[in-house]
PDB file of N, CA and C in Angstrom:
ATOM      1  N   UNK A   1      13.942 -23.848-134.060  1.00  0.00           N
ATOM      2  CA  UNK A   1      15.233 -24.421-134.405  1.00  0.00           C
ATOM      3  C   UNK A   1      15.268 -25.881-133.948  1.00  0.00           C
ATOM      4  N   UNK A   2      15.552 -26.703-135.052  1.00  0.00           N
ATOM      5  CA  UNK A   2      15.929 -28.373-134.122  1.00  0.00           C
ATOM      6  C   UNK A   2      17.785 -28.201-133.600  1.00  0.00           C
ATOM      7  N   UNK A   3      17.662 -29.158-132.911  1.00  0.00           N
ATOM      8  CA  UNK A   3      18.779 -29.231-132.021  1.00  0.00           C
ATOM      9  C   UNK A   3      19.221 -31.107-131.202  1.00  0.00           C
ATOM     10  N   UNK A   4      20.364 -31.297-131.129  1.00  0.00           N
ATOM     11  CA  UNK A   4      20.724 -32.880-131.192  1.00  0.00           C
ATOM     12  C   UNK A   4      21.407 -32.408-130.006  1.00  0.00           C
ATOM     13  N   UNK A   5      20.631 -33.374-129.022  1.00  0.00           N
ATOM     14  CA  UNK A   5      21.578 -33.601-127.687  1.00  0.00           C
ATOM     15  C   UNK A   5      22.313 -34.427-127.426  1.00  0.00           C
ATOM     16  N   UNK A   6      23.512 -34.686-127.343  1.00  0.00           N
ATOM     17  CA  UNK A   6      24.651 -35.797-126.814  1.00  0.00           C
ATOM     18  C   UNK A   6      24.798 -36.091-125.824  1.00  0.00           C
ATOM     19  N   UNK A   7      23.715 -36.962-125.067  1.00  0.00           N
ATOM     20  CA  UNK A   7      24.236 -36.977-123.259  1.00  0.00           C
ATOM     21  C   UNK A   7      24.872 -38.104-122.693  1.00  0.00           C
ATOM     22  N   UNK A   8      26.034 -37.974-121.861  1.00  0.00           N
ATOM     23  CA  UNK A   8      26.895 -39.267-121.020  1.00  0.00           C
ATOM     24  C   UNK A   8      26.293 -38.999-120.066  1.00  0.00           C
ATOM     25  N   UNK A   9      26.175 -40.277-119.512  1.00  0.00           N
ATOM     26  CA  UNK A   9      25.710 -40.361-117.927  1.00  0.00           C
ATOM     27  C   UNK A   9      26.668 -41.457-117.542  1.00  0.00           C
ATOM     28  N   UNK A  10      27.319 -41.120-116.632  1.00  0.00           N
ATOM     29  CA  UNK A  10      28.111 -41.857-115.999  1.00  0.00           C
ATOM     30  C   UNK A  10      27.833 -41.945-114.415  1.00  0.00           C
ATOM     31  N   UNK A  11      27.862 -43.298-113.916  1.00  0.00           N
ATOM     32  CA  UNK A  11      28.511 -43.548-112.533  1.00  0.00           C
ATOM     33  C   UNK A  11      28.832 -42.522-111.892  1.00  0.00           C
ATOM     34  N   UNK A  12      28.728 -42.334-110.555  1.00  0.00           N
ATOM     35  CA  UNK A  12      29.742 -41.531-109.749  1.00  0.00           C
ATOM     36  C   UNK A  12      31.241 -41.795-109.253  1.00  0.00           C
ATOM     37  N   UNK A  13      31.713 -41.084-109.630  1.00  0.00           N
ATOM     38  CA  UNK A  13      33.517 -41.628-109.327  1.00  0.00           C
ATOM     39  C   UNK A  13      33.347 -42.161-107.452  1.00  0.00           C
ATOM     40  N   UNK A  14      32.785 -41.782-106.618  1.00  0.00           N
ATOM     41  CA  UNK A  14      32.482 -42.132-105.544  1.00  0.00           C
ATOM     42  C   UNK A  14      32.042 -43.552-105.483  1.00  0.00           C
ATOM     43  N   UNK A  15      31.504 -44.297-106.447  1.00  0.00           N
ATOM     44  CA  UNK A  15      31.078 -45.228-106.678  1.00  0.00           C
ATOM     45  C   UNK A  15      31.213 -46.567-107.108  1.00  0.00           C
ATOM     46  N   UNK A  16      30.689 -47.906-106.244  1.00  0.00           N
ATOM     47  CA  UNK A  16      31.627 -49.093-107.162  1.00  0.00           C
ATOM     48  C   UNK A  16      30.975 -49.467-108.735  1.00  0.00           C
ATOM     49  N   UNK A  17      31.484 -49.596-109.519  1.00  0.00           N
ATOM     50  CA  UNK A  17      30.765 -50.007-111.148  1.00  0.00           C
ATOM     51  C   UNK A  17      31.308 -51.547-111.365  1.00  0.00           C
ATOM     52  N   UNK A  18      30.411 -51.794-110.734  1.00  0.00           N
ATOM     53  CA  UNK A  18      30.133 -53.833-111.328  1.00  0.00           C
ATOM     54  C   UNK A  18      30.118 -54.016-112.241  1.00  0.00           C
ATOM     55  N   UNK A  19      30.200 -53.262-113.413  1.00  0.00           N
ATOM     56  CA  UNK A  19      30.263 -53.554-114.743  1.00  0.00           C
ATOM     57  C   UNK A  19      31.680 -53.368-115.165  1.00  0.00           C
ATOM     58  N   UNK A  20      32.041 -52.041-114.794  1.00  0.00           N
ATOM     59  CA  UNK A  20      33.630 -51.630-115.187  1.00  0.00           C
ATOM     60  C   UNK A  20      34.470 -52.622-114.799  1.00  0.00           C
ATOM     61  N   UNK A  21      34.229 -53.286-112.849  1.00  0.00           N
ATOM     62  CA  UNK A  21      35.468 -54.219-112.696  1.00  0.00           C
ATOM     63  C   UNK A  21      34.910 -55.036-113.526  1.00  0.00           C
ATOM     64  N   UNK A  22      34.169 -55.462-113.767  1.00  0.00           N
ATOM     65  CA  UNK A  22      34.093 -56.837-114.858  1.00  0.00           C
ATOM     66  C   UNK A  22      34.656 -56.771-115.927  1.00  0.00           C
ATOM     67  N   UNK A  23      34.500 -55.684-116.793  1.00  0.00           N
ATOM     68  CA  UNK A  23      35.112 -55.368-118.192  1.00  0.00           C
ATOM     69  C   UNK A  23      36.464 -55.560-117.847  1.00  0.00           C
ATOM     70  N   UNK A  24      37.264 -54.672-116.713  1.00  0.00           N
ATOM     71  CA  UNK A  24      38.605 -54.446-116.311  1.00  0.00           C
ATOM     72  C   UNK A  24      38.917 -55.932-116.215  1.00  0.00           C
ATOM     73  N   UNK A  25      38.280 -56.883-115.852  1.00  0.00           N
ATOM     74  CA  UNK A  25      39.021 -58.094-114.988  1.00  0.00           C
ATOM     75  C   UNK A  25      39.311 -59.138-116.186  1.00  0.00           C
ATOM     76  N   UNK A  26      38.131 -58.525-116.903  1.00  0.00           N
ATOM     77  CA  UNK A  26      38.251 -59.447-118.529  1.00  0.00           C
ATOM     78  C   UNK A  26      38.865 -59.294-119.442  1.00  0.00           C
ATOM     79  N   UNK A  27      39.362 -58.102-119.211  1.00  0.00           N
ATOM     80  CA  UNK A  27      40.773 -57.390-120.288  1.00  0.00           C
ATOM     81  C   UNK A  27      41.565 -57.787-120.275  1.00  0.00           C
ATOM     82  N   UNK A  28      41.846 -57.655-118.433  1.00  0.00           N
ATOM     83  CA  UNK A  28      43.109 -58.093-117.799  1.00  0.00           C
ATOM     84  C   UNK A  28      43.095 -59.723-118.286  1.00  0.00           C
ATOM     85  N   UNK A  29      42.429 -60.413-118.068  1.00  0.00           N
ATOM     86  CA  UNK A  29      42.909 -61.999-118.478  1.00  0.00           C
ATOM     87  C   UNK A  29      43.028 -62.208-120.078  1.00  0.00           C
ATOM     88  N   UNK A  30      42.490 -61.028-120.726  1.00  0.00           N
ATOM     89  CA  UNK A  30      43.114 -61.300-122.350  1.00  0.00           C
ATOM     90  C   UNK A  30      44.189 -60.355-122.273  1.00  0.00           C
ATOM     91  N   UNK A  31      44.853 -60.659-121.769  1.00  0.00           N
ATOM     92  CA  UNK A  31      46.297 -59.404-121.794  1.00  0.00           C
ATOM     93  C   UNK A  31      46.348 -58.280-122.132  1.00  0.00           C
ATOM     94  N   UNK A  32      45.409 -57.321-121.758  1.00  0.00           N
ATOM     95  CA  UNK A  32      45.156 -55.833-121.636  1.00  0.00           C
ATOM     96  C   UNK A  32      45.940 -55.562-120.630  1.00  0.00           C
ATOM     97  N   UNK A  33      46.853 -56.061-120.515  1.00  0.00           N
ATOM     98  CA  UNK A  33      47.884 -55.546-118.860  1.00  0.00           C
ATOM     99  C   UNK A  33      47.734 -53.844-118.679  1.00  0.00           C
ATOM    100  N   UNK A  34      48.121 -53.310-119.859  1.00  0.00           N
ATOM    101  CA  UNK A  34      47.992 -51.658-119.153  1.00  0.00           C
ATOM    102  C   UNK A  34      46.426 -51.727-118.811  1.00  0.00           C
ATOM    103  N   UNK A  35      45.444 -51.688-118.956  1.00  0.00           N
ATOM    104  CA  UNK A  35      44.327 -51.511-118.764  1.00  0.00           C
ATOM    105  C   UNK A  35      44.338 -50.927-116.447  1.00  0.00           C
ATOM    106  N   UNK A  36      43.797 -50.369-116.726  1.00  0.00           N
ATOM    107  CA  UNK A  36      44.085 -49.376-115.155  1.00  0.00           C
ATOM    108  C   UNK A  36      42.508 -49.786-114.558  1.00  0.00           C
ATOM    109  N   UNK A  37      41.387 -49.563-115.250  1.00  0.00           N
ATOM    110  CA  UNK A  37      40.266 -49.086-114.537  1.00  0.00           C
ATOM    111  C   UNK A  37      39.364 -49.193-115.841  1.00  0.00           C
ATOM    112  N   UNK A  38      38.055 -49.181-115.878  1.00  0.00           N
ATOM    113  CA  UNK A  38      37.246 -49.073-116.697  1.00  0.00           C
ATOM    114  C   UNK A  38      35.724 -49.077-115.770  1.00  0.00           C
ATOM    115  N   UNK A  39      34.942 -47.736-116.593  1.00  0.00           N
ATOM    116  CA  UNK A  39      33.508 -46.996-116.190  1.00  0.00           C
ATOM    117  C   UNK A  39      32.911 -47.384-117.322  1.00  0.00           C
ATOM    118  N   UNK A  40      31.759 -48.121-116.877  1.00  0.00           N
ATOM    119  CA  UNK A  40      30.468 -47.901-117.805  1.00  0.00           C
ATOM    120  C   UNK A  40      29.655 -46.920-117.374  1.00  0.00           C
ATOM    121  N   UNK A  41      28.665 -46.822-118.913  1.00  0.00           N
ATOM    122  CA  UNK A  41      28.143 -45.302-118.460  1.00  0.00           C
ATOM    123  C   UNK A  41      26.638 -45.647-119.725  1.00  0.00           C
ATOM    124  N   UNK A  42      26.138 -45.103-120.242  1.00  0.00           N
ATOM    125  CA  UNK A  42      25.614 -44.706-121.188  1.00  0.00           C
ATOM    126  C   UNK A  42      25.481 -43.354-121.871  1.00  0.00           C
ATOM    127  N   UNK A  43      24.816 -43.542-123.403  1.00  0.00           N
ATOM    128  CA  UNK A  43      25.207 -42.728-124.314  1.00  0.00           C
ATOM    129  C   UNK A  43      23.629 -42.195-124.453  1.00  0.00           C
ATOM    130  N   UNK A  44      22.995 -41.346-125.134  1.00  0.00           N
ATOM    131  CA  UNK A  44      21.373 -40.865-125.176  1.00  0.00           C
ATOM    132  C   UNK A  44      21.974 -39.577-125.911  1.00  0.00           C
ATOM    133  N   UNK A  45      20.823 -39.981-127.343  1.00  0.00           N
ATOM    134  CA  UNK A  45      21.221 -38.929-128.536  1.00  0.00           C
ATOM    135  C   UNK A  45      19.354 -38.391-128.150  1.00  0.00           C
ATOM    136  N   UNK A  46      19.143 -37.021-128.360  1.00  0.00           N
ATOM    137  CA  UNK A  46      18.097 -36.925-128.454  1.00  0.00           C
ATOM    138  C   UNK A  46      17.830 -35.776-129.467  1.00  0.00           C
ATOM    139  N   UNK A  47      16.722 -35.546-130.316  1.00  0.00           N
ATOM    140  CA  UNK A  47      16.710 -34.562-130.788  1.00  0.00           C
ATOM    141  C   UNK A  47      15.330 -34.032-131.075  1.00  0.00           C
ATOM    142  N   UNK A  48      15.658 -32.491-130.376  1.00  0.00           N
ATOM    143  CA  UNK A  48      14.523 -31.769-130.207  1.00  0.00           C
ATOM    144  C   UNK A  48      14.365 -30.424-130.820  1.00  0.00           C
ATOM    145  N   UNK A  49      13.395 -29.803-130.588  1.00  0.00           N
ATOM    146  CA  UNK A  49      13.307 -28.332-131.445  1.00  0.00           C
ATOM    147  C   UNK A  49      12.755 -27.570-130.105  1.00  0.00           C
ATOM    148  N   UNK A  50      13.189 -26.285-130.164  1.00  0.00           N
ATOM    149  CA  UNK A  50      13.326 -24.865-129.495  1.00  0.00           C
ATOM    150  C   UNK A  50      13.519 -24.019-130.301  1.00  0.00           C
ATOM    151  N   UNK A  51      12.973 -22.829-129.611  1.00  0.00           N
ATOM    152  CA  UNK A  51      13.091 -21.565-129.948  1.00  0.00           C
ATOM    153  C   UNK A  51      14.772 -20.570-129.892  1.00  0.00           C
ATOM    154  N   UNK A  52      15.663 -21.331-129.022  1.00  0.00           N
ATOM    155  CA  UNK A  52      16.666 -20.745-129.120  1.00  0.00           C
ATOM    156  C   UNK A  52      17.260 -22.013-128.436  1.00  0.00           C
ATOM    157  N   UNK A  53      18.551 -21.884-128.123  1.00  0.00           N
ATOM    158  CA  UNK A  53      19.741 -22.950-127.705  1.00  0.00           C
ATOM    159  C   UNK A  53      19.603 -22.713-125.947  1.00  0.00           C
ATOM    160  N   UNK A  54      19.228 -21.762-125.644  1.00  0.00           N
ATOM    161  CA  UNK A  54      18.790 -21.457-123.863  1.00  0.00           C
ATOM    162  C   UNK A  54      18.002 -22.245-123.438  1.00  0.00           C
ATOM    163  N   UNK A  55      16.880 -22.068-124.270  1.00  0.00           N
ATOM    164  CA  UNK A  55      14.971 -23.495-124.531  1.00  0.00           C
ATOM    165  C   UNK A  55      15.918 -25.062-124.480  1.00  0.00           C
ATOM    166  N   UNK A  56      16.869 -25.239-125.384  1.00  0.00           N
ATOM    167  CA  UNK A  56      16.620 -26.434-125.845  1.00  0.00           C
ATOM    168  C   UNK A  56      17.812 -26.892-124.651  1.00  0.00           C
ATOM    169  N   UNK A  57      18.520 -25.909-124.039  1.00  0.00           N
ATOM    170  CA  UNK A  57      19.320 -26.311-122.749  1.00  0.00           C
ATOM    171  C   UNK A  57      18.953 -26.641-121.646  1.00  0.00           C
ATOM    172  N   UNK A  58      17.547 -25.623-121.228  1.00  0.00           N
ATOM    173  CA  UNK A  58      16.770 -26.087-120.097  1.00  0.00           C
ATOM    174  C   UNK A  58      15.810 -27.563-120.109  1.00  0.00           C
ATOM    175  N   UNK A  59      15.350 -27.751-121.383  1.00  0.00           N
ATOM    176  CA  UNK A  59      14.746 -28.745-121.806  1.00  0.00           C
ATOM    177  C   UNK A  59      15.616 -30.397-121.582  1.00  0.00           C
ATOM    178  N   UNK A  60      16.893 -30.657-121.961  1.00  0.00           N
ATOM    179  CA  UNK A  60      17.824 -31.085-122.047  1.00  0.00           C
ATOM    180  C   UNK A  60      18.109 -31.319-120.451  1.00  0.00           C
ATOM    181  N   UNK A  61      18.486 -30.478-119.669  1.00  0.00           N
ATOM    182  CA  UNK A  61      18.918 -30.433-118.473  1.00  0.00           C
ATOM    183  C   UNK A  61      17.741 -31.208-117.281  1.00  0.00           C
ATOM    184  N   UNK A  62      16.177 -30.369-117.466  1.00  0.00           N
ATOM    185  CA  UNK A  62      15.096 -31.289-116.980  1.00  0.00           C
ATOM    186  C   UNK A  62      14.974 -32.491-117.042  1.00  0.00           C
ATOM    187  N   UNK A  63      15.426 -33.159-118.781  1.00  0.00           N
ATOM    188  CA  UNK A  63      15.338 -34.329-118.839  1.00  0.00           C
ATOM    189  C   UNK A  63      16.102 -35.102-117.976  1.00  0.00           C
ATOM    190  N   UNK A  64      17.297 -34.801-117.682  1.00  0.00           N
ATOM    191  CA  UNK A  64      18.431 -35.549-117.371  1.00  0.00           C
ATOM    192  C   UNK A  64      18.492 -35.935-115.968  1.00  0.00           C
ATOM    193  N   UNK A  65      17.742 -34.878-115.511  1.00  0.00           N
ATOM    194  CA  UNK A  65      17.408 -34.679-113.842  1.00  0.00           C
ATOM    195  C   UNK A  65      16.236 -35.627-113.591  1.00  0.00           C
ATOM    196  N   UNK A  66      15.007 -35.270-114.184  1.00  0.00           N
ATOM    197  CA  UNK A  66      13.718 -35.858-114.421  1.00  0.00           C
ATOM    198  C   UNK A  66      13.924 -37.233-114.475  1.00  0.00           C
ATOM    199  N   UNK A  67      14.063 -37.663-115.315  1.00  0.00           N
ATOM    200  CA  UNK A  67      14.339 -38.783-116.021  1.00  0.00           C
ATOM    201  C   UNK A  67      15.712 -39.573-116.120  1.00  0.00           C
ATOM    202  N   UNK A  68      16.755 -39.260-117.343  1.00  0.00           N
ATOM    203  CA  UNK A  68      17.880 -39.965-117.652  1.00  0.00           C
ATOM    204  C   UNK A  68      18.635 -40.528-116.566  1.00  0.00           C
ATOM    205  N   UNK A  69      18.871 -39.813-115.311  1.00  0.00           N
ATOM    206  CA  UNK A  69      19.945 -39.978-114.850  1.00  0.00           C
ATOM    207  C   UNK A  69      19.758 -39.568-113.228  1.00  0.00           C
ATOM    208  N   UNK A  70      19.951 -40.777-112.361  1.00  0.00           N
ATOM    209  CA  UNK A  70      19.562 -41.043-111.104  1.00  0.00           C
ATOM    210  C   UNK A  70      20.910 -39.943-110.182  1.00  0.00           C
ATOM    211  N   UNK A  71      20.323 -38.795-109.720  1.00  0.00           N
ATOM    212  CA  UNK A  71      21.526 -38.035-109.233  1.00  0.00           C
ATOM    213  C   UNK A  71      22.171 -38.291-107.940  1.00  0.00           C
ATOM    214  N   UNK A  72      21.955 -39.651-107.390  1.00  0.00           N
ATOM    215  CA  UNK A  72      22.207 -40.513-106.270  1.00  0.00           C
ATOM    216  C   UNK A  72      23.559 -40.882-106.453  1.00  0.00           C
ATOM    217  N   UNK A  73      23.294 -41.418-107.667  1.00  0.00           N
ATOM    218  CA  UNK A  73      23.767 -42.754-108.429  1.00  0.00           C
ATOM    219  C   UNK A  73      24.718 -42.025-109.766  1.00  0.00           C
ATOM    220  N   UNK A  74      24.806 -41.108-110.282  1.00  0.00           N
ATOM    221  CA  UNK A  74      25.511 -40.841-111.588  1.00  0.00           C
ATOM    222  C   UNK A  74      25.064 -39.743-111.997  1.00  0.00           C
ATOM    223  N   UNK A  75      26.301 -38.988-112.652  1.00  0.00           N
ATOM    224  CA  UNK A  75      26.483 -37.835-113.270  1.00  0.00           C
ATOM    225  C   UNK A  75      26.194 -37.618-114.354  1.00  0.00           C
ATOM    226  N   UNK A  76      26.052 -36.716-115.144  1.00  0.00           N
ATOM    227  CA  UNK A  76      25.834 -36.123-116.525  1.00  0.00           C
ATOM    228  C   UNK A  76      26.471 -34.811-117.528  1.00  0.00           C
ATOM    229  N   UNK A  77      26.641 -35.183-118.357  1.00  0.00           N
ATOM    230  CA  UNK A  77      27.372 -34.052-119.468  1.00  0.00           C
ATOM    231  C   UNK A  77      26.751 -34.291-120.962  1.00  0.00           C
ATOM    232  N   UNK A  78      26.236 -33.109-121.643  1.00  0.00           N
ATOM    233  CA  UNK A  78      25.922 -32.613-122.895  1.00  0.00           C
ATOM    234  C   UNK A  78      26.096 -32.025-123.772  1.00  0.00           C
ATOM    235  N   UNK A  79      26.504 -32.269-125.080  1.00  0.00           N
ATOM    236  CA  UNK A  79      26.476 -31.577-125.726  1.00  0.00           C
ATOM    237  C   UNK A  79      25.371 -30.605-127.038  1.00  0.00           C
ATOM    238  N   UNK A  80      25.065 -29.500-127.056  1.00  0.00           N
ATOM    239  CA  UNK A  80      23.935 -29.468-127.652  1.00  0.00           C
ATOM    240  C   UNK A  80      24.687 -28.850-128.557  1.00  0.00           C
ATOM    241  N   UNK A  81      24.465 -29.308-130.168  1.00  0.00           N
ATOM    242  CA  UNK A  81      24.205 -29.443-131.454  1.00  0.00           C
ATOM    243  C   UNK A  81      22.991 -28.804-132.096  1.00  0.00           C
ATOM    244  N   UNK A  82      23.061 -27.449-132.568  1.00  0.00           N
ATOM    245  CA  UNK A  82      22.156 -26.879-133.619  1.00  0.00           C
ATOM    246  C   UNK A  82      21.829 -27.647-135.046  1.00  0.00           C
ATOM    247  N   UNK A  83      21.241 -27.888-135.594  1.00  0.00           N
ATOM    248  CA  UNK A  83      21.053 -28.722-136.596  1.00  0.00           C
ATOM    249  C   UNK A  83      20.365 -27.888-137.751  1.00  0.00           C
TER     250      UNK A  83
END
């Protein structure tokens, strides 16, 4: 079966994001007044094939640990998509 992974990796809410206050601070001076807070994060489409949606979850999950996403430093969420 192929299968499309949707993964966010975000920052840790524990965490300062030098990018977010920047975005936030730059809003704020173009008159985004409500603007509260802003997280950068990234987006990672991947798409793979397994034998069932369990395969292509564990597969998915290794990556994210392995690789994508520093678990020091930022969190992760997926969505997996049968295709």
């Amino acid at each position: 079966m192929n299968f499309r992974a949707e993964i966010d990796i975000m920052p840790l809410k524990e965490l300062l994001d030098p990018q977010g206050k920047a975005v936030s601070s730059g809003l704020k001076k173009m008159n985004f007044t409500s603007v509260e807070d802003v997280r950068i994060g990234k987006h990672i489409s991947i798409k793979l094939s397994a034998n069932t949606k369990e395969e292509a979850t564990t597969q998915v999950e290794n990556a994210c640990k392995k690789l994508l996403a520093n678990p020091i430093m930022e969190g992760y969420k997926f969505e997996l998509i049968a295709e």
